[in-house]
Protein backbone atom coordinates (compact mmCIF):
# COMPACT_ATOMS: atom_id res chain seq x y z
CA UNK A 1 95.36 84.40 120.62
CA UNK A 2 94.22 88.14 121.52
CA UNK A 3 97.00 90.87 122.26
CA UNK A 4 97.54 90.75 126.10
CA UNK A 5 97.41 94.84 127.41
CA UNK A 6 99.78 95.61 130.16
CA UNK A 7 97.91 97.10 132.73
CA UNK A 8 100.53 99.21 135.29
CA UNK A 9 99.03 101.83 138.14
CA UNK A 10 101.37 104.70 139.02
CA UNK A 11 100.10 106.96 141.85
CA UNK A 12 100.77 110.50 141.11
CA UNK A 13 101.21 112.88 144.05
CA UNK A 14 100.90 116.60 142.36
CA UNK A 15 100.44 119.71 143.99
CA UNK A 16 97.59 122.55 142.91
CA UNK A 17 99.49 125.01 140.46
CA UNK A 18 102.43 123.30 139.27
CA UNK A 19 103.04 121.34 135.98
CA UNK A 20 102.40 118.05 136.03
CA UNK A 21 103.45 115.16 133.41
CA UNK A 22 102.39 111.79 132.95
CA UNK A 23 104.45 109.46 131.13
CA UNK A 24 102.19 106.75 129.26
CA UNK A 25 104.82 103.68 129.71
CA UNK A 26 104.02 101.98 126.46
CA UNK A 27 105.95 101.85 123.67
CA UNK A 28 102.38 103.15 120.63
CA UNK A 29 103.40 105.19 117.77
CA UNK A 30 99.85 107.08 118.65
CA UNK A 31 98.05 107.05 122.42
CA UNK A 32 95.22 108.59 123.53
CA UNK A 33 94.35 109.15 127.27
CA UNK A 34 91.25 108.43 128.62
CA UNK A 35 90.37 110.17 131.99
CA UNK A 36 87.74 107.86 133.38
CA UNK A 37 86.47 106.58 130.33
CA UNK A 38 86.26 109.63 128.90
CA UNK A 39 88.98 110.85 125.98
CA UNK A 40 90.83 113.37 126.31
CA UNK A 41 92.23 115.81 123.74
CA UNK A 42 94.93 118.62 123.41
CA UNK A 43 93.54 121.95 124.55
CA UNK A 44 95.47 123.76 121.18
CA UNK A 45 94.13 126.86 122.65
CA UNK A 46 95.23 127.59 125.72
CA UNK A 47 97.89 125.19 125.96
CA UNK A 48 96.58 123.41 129.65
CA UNK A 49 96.63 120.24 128.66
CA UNK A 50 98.93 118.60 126.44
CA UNK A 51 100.01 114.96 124.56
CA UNK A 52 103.53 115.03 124.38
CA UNK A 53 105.49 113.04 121.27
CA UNK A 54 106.34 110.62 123.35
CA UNK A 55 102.93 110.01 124.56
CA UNK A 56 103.00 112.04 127.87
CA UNK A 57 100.11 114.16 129.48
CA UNK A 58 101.12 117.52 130.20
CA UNK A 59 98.72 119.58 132.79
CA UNK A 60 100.42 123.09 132.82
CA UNK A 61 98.48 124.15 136.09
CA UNK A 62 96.99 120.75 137.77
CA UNK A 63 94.39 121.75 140.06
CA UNK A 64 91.76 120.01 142.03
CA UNK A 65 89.31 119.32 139.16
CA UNK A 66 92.33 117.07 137.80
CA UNK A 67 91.73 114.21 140.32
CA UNK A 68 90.70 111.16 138.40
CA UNK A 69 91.90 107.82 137.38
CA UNK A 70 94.13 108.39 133.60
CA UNK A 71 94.55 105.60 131.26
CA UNK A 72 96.61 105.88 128.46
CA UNK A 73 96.09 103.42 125.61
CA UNK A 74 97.36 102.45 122.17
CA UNK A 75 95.01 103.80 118.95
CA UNK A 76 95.76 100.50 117.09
């Protein structure tokens, strides 16, 4: 039988400027986020956007542009 995925939603009230995290809720030795379909990736530059160890998204200033639907998702 196929792997079932876990599907959970979390609504995310953040305010423009702050820091935001969001913690991915499964238990991957790698994840990747996904930001309507799209992947997203560590900005190693100026440090804005982040994947934590423990598989968390780290926004160090959210603003407006960050609205959007995040997935997080196992590489395996």
């Amino acid at each position: 039988t196929p792997p079932h995925a876990q599907i959970e939603i979390i609504p995310t009230l953040a305010s423009a400027g702050n820091g935001l995290e969001l913690k991915c809720g499964i238990d991957a030795a790698t994840v990747i986020w996904r930001r309507y379909g799209a992947q997203l990736s560590d900005d190693k530059r100026s440090h804005q956007l982040m994947v934590f160890d423990d598989g968390a998204l780290f926004f160090s200033t959210v603003g407006l542009h960050h609205i959007g639907n995040y997935t997080c998702m196992d590489v395996n």
